[in-house]
PDB file of N, CA and C in Angstrom:
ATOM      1  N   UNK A   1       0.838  -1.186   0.000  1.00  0.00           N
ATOM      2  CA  UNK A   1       0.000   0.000   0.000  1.00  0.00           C
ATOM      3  C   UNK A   1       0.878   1.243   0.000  1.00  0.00           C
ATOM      4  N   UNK A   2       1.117   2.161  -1.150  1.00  0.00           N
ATOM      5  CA  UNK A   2       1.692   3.628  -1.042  1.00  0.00           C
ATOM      6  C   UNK A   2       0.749   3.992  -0.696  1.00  0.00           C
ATOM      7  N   UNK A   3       1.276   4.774   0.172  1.00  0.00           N
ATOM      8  CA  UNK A   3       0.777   6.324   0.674  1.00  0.00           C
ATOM      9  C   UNK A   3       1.577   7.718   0.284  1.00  0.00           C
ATOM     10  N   UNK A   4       1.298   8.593  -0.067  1.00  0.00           N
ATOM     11  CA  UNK A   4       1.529   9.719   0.144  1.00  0.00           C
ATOM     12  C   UNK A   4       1.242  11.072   1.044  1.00  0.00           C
ATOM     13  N   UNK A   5       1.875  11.607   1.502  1.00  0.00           N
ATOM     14  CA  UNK A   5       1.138  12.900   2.956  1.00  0.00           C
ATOM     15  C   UNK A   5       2.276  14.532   2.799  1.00  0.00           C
ATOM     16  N   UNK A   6       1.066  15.129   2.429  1.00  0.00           N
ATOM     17  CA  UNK A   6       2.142  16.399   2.060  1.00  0.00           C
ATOM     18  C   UNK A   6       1.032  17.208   3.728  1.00  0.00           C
ATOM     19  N   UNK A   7       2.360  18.180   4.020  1.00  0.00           N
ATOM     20  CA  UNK A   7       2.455  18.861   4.997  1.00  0.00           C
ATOM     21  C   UNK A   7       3.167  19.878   4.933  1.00  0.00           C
ATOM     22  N   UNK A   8       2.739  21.175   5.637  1.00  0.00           N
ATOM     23  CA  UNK A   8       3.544  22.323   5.389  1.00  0.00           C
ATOM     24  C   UNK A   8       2.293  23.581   5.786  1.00  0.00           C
ATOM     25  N   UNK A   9       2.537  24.802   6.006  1.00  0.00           N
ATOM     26  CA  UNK A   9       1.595  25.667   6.469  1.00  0.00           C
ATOM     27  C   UNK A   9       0.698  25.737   5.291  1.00  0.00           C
ATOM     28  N   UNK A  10      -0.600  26.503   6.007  1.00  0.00           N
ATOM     29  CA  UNK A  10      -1.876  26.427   5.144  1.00  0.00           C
ATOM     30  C   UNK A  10      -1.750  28.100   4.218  1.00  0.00           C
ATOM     31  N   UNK A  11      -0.842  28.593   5.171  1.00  0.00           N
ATOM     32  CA  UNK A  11      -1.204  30.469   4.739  1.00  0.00           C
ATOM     33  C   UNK A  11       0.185  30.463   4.415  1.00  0.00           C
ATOM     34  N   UNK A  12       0.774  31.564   3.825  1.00  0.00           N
ATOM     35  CA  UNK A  12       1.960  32.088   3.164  1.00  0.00           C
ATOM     36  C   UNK A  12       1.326  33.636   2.828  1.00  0.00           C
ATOM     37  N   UNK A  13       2.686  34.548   3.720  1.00  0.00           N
ATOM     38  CA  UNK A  13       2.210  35.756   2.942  1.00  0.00           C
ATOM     39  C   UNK A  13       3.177  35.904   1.831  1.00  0.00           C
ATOM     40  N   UNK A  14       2.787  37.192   0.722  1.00  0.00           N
ATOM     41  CA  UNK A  14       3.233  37.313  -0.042  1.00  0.00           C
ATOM     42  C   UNK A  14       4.575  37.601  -0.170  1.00  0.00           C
ATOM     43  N   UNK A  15       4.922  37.234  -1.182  1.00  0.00           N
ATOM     44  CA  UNK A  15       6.652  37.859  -1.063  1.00  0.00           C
ATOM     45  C   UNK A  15       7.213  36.585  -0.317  1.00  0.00           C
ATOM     46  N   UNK A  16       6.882  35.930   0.656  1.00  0.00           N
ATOM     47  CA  UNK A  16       7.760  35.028   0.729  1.00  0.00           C
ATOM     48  C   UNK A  16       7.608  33.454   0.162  1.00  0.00           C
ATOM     49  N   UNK A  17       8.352  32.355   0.950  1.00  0.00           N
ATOM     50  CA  UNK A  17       8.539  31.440   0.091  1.00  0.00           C
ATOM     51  C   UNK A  17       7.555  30.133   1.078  1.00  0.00           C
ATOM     52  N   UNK A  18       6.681  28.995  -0.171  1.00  0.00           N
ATOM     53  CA  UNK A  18       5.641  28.404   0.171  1.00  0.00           C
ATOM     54  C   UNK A  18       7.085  26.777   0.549  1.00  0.00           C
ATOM     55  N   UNK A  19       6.290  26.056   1.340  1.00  0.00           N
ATOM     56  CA  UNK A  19       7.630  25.231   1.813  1.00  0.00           C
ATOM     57  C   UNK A  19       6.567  23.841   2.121  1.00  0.00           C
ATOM     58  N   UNK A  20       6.705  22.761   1.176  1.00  0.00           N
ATOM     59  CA  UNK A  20       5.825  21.639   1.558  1.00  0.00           C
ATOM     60  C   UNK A  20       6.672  20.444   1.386  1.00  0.00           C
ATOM     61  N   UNK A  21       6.508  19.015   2.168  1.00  0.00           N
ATOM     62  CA  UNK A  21       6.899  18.255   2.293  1.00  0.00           C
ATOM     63  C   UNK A  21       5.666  17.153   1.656  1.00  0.00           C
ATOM     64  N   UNK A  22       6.348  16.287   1.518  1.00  0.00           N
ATOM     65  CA  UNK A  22       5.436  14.920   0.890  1.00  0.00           C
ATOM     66  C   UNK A  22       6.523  13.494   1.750  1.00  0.00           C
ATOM     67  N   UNK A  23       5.415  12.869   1.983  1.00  0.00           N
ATOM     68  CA  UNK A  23       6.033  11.948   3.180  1.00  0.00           C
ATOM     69  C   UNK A  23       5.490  10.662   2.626  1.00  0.00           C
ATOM     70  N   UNK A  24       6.212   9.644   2.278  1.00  0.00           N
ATOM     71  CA  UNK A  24       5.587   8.536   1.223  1.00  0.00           C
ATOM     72  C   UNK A  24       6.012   7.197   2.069  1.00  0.00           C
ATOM     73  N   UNK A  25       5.091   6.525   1.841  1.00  0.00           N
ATOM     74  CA  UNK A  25       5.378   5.163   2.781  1.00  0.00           C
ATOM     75  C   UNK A  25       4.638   4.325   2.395  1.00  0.00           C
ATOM     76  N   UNK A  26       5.161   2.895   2.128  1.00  0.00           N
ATOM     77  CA  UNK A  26       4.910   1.880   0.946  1.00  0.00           C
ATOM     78  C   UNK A  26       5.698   1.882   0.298  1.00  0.00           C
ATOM     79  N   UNK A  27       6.406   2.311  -0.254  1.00  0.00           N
ATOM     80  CA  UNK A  27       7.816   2.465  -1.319  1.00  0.00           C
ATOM     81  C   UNK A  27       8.699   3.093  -1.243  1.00  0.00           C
ATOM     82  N   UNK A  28       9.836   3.128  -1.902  1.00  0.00           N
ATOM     83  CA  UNK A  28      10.673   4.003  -1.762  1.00  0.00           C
ATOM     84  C   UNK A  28      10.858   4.675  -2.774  1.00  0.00           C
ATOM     85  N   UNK A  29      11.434   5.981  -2.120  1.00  0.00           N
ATOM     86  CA  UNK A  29      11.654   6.772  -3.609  1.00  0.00           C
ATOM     87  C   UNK A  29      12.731   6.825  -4.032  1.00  0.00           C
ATOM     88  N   UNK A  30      13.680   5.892  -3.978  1.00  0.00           N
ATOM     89  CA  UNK A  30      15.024   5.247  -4.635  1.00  0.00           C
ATOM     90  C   UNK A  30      14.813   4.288  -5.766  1.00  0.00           C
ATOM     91  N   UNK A  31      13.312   3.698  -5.643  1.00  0.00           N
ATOM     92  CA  UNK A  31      13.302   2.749  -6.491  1.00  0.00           C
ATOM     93  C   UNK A  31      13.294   3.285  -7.888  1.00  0.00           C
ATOM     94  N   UNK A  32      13.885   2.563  -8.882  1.00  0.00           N
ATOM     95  CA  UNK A  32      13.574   2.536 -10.307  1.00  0.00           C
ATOM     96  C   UNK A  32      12.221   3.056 -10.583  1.00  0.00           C
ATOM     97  N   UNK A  33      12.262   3.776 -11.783  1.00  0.00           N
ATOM     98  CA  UNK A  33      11.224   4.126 -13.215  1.00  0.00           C
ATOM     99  C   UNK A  33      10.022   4.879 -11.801  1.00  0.00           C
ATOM    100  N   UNK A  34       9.987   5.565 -10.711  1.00  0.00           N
ATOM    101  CA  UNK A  34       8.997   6.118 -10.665  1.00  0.00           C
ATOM    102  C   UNK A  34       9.422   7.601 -10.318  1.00  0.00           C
ATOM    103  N   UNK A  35       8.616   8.699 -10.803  1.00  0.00           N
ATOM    104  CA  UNK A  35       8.736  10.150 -10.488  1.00  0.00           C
ATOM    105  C   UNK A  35       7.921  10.567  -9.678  1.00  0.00           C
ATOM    106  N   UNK A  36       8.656  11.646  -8.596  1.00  0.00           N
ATOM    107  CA  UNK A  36       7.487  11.749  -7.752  1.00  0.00           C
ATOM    108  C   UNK A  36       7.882  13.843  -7.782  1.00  0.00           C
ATOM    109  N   UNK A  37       6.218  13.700  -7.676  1.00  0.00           N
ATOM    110  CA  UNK A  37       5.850  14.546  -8.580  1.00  0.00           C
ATOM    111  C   UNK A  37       5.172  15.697  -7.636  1.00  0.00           C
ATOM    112  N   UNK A  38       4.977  17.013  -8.022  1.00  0.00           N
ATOM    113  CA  UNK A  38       4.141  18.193  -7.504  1.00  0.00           C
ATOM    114  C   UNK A  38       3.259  18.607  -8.301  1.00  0.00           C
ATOM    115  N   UNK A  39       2.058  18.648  -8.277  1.00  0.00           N
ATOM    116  CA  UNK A  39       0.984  19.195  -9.083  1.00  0.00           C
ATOM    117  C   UNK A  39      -0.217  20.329  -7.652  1.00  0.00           C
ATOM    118  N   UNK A  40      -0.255  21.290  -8.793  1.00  0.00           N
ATOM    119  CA  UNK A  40      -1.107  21.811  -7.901  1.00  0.00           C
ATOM    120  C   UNK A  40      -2.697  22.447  -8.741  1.00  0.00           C
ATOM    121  N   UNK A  41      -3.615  22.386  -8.349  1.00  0.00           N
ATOM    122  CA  UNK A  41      -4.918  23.187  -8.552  1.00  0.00           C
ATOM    123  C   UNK A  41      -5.439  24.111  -7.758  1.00  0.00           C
ATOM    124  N   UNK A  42      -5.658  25.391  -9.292  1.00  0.00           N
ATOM    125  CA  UNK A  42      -7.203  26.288  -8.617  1.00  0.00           C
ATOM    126  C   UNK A  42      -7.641  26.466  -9.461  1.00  0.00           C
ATOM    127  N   UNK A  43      -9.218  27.507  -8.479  1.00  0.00           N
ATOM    128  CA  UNK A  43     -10.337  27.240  -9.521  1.00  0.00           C
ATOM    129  C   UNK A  43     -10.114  28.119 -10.972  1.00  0.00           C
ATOM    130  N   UNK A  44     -10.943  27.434 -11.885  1.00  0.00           N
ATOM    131  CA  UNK A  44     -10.484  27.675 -13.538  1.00  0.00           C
ATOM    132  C   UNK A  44      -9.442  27.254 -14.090  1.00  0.00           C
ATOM    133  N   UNK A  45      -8.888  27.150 -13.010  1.00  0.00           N
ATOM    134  CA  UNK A  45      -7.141  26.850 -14.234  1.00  0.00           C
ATOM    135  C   UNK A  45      -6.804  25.293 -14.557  1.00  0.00           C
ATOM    136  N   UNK A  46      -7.374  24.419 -13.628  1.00  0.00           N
ATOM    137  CA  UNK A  46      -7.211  22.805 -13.765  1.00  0.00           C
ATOM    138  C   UNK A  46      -6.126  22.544 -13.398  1.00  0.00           C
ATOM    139  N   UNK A  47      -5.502  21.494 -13.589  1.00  0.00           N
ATOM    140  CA  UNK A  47      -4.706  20.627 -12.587  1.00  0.00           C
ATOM    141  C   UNK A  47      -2.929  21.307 -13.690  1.00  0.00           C
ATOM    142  N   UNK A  48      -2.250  21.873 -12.743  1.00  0.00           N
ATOM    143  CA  UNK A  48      -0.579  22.231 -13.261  1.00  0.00           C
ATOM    144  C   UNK A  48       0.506  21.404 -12.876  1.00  0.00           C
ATOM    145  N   UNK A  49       1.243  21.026 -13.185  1.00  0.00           N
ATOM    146  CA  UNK A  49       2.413  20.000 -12.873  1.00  0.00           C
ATOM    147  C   UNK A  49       3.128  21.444 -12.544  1.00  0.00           C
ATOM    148  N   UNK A  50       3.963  20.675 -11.557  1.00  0.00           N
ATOM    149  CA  UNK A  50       4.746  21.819 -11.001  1.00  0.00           C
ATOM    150  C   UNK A  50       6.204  21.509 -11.583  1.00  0.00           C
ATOM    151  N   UNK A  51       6.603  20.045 -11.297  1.00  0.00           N
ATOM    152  CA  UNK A  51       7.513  19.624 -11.469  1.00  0.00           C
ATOM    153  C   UNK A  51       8.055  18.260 -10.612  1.00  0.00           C
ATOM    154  N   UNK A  52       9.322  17.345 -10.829  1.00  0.00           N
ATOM    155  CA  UNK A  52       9.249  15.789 -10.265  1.00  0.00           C
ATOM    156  C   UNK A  52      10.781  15.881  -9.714  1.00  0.00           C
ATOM    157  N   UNK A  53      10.791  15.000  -9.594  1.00  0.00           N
ATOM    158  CA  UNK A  53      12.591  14.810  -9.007  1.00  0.00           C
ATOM    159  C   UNK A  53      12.407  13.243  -9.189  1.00  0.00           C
ATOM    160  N   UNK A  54      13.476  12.497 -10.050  1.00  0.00           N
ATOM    161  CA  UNK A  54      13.227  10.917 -10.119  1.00  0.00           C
ATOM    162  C   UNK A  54      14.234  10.046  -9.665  1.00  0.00           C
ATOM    163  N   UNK A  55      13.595   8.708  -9.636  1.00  0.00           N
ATOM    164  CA  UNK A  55      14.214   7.919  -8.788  1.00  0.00           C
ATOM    165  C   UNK A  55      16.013   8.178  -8.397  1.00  0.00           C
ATOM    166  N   UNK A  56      16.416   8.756  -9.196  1.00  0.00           N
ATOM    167  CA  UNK A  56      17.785   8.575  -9.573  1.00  0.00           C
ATOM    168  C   UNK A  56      18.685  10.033  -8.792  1.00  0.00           C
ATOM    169  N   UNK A  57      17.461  10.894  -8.967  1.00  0.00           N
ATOM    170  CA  UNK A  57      17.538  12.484  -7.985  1.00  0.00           C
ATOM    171  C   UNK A  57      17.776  13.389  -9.543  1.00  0.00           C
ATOM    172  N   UNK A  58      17.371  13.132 -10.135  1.00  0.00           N
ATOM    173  CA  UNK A  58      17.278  14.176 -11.459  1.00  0.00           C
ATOM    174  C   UNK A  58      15.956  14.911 -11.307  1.00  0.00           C
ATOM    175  N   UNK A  59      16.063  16.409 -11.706  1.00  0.00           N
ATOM    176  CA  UNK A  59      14.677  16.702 -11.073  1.00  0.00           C
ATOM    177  C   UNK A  59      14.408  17.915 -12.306  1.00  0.00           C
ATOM    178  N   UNK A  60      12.835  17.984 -12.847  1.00  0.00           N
ATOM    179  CA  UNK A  60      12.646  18.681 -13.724  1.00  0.00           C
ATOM    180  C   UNK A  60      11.731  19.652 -13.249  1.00  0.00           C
ATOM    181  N   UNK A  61      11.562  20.728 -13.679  1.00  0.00           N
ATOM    182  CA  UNK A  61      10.383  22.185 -14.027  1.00  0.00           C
ATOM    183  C   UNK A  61       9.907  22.330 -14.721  1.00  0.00           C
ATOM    184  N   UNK A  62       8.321  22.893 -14.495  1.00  0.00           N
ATOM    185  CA  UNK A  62       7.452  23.305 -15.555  1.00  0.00           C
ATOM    186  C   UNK A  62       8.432  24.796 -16.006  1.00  0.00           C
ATOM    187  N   UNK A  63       8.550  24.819 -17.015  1.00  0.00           N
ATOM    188  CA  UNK A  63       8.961  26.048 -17.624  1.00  0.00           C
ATOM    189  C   UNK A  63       8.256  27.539 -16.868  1.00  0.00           C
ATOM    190  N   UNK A  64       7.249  27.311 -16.640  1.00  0.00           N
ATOM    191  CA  UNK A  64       6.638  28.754 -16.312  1.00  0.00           C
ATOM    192  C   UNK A  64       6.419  28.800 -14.854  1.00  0.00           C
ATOM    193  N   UNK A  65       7.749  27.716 -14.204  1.00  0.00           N
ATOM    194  CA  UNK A  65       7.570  28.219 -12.457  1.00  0.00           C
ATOM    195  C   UNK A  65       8.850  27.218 -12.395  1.00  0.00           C
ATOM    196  N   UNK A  66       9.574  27.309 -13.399  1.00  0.00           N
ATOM    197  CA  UNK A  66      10.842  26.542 -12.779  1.00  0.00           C
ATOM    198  C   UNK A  66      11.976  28.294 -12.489  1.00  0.00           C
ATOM    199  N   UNK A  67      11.688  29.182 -12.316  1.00  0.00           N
ATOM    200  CA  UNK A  67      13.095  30.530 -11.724  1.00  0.00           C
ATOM    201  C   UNK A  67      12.395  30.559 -10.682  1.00  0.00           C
ATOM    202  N   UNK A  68      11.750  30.343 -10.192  1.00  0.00           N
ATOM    203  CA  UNK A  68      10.889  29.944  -8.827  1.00  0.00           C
ATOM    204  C   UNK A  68      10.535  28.949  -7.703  1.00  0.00           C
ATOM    205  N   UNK A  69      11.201  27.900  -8.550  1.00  0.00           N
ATOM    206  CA  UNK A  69      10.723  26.122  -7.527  1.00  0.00           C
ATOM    207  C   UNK A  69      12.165  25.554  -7.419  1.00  0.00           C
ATOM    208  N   UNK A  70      11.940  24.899  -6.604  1.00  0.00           N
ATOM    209  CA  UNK A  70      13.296  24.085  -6.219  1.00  0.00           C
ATOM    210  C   UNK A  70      12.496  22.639  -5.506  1.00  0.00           C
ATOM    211  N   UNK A  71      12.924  21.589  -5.920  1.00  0.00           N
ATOM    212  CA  UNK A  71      12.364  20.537  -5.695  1.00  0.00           C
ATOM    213  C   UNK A  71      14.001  19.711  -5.112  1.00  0.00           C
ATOM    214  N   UNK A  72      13.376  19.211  -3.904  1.00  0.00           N
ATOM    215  CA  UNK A  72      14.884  18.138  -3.226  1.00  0.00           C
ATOM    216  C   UNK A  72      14.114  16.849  -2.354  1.00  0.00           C
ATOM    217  N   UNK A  73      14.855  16.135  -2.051  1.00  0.00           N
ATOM    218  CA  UNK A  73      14.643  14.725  -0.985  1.00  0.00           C
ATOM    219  C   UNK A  73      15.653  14.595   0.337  1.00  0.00           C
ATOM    220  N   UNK A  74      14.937  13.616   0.742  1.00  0.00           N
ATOM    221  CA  UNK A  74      15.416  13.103   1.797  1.00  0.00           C
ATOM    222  C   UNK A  74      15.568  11.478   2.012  1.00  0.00           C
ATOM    223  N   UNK A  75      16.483  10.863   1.505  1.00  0.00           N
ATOM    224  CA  UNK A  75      16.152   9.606   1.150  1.00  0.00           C
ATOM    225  C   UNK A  75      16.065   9.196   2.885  1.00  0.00           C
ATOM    226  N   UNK A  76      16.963   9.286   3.514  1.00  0.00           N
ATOM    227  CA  UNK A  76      16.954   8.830   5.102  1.00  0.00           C
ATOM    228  C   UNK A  76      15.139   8.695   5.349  1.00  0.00           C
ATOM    229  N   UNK A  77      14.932  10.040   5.410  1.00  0.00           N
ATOM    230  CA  UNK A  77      13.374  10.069   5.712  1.00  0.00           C
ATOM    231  C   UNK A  77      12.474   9.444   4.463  1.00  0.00           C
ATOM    232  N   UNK A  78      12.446   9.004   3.524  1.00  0.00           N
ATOM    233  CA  UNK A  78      11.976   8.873   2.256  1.00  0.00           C
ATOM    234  C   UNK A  78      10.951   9.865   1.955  1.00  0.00           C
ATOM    235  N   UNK A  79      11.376  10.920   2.090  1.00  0.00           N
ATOM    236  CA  UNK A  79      10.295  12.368   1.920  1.00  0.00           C
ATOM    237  C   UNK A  79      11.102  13.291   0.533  1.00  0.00           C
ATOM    238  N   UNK A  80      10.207  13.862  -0.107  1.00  0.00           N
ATOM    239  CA  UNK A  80      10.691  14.886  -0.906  1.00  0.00           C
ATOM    240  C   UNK A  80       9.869  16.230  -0.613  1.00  0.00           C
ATOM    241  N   UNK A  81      10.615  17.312  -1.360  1.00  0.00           N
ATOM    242  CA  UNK A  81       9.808  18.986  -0.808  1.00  0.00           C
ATOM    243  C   UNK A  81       9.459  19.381  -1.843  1.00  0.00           C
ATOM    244  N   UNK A  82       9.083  20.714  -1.860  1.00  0.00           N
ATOM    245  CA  UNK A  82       8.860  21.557  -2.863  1.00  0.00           C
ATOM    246  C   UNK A  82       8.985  23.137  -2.076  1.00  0.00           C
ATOM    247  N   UNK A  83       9.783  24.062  -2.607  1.00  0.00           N
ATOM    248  CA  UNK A  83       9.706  25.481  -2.277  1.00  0.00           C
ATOM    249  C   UNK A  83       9.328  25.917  -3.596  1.00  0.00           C
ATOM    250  N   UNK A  84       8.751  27.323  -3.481  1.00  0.00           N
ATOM    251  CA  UNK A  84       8.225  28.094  -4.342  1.00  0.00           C
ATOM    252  C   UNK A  84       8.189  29.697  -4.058  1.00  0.00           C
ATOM    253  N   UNK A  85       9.344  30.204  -4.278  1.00  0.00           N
ATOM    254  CA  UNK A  85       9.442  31.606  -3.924  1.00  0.00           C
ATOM    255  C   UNK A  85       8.664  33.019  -4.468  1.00  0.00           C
ATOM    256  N   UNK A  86       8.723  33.400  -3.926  1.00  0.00           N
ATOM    257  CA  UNK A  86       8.031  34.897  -4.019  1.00  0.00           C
ATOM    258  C   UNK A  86       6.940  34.926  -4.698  1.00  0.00           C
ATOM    259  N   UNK A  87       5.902  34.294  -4.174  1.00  0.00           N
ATOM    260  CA  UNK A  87       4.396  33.649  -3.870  1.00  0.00           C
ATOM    261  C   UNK A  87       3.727  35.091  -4.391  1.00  0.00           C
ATOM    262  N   UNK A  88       2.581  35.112  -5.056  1.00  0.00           N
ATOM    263  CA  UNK A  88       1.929  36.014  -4.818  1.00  0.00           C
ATOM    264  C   UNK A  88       0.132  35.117  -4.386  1.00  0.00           C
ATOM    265  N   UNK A  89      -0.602  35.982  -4.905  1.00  0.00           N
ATOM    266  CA  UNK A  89      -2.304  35.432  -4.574  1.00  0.00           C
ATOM    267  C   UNK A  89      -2.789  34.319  -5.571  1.00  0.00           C
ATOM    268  N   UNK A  90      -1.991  34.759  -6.539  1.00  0.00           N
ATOM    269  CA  UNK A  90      -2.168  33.707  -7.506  1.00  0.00           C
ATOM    270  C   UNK A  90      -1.268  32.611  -7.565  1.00  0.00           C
ATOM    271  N   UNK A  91      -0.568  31.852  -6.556  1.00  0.00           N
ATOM    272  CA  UNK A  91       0.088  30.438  -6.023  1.00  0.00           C
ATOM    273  C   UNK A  91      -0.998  30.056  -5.230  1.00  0.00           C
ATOM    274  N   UNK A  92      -2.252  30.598  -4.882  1.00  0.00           N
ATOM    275  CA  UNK A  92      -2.998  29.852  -3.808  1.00  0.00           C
ATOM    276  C   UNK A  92      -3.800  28.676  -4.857  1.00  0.00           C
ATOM    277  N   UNK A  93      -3.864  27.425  -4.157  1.00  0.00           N
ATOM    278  CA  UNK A  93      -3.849  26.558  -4.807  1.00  0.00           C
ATOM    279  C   UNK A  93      -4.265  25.090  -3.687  1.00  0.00           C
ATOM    280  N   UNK A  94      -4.568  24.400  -3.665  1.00  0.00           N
ATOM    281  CA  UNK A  94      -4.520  22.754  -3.541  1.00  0.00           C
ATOM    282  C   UNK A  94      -3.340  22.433  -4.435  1.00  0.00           C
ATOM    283  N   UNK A  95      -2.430  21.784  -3.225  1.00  0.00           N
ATOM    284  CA  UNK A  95      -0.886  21.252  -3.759  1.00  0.00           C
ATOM    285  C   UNK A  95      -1.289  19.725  -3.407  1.00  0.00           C
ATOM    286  N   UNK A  96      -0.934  19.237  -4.808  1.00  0.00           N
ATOM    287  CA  UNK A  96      -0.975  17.370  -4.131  1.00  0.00           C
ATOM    288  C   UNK A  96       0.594  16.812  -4.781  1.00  0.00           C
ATOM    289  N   UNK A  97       0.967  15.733  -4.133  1.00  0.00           N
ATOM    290  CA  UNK A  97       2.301  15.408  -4.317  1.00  0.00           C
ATOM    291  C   UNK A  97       1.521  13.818  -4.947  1.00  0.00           C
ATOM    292  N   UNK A  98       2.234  13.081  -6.149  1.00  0.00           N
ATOM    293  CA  UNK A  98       1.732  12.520  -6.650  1.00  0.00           C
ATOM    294  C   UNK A  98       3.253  11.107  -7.264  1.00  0.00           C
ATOM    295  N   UNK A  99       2.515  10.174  -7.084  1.00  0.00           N
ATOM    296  CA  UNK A  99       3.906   9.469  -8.017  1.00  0.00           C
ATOM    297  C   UNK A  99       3.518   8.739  -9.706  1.00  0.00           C
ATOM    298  N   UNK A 100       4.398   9.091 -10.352  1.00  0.00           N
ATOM    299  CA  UNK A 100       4.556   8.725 -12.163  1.00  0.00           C
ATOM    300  C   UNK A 100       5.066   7.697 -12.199  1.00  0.00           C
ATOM    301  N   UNK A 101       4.878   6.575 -12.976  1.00  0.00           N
ATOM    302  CA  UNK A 101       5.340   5.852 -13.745  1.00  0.00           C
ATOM    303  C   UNK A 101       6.123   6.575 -14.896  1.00  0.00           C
ATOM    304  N   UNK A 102       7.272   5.872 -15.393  1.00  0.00           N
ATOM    305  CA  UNK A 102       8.389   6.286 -15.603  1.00  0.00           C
ATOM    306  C   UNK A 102       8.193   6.955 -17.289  1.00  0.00           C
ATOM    307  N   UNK A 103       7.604   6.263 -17.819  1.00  0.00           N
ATOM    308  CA  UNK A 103       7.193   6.312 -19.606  1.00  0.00           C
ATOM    309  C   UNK A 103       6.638   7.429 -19.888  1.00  0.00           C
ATOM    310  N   UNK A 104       6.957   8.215 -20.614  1.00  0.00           N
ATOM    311  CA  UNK A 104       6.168   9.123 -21.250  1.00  0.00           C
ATOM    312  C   UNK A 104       4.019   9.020 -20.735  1.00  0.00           C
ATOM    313  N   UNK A 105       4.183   7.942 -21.613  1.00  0.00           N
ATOM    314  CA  UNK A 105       2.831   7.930 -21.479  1.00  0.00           C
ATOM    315  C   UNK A 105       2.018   7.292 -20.261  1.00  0.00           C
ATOM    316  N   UNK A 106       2.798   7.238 -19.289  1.00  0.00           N
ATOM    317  CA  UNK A 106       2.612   6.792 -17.928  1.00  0.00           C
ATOM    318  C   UNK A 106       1.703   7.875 -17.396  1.00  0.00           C
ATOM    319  N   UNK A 107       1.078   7.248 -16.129  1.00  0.00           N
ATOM    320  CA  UNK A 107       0.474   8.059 -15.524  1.00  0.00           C
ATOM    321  C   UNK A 107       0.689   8.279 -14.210  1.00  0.00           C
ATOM    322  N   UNK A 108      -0.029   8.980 -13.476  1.00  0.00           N
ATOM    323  CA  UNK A 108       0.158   9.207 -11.946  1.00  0.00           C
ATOM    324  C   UNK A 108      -0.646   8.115 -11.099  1.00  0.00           C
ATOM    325  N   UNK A 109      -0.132   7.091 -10.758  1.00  0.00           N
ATOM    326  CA  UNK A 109      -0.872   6.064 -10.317  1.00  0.00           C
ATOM    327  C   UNK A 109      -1.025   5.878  -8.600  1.00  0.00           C
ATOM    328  N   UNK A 110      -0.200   6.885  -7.793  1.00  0.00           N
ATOM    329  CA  UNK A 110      -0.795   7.328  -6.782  1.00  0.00           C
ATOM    330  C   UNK A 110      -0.712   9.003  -6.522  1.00  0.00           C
ATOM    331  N   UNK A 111      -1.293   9.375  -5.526  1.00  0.00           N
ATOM    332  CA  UNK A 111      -1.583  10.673  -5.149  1.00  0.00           C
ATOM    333  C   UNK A 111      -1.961  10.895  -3.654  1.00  0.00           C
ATOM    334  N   UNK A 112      -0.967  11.787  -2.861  1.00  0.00           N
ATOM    335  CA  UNK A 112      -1.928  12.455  -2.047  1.00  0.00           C
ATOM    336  C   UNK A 112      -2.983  13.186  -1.438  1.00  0.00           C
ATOM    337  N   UNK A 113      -3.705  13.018  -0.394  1.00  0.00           N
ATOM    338  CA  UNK A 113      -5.246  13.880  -0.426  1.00  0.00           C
ATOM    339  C   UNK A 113      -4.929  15.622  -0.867  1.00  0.00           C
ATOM    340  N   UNK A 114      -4.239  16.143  -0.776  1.00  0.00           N
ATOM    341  CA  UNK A 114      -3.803  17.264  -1.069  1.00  0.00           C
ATOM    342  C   UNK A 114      -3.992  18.439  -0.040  1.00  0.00           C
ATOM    343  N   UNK A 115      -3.222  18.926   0.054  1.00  0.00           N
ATOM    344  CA  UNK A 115      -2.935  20.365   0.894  1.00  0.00           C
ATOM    345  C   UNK A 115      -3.698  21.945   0.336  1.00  0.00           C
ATOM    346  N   UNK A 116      -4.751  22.343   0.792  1.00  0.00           N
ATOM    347  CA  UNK A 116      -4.771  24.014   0.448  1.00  0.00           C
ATOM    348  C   UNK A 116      -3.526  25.044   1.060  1.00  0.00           C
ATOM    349  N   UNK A 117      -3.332  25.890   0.082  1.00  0.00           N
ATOM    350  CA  UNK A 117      -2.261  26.846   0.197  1.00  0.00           C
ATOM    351  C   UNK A 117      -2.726  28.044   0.245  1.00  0.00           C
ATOM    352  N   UNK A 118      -2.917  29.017   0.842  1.00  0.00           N
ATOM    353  CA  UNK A 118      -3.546  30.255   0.468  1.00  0.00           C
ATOM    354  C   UNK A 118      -2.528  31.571   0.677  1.00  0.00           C
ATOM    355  N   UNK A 119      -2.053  32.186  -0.571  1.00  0.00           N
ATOM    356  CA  UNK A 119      -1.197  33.387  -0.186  1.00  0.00           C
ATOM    357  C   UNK A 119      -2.163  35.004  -0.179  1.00  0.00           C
ATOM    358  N   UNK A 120      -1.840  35.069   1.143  1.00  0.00           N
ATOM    359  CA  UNK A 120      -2.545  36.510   1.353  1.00  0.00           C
ATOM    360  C   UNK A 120      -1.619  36.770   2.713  1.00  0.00           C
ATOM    361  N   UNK A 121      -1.817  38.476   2.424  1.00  0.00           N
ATOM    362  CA  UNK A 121      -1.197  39.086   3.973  1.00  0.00           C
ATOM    363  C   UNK A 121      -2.224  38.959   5.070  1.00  0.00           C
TER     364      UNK A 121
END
């Protein structure tokens, strides 16, 4: 049974930086062919990949929030993060941390319940 559990504050004011953890248990995230992943939603915009870090610790960005994100692990803890700097109102979002199968055409075959984020002063 994977699990996934992201944690981290609910509020962020602006200007500074959003800081979440994903805590996975059932697997490891050393193993081969899986990416584990940041996606976040709000309303209208539908579901955004943020970006993954994979088994191997290679880690990619969405183009239009990678001068902004930094994605790292913790293999000891088998946890990975996500920061996201200089937040404005429009980062407020439901963040879910999610794991990929390795293939292109793979999918996200687990997911956490997901975290609300809300940036306001």
């Amino acid at each position: 049974q994977v699990q996934l559990q992201e944690s981290g504050p609910g509020l962020v004011k602006p200007s500074q930086t959003l800081s979440l953890t994903c805590t996975v248990s059932g697997a490891s995230i050393t193993t081969n062919d899986y990416y584990w992943s940041w996606i976040r939603q709000s309303p209208g915009k539908g579901l955004e990949w943020i970006g993954h870090i994979e088994y191997d610790g290679i880690i990619r960005y969405s183009p239009s929030l990678k001068s902004r994100t930094s994605i790292s692990r913790d293999t000891s803890r088998n946890l990975f993060t996500l920061q996201l700097s200089s937040v404005t109102p429009e980062d407020t979002a439901v963040y879910y941390c999610a794991r990929k199968t390795r293939e292109d055409w793979g999918w996200f075959d687990y997911w956490g319940q997901g975290t609300q984020v809300i940036v306001s002063s």
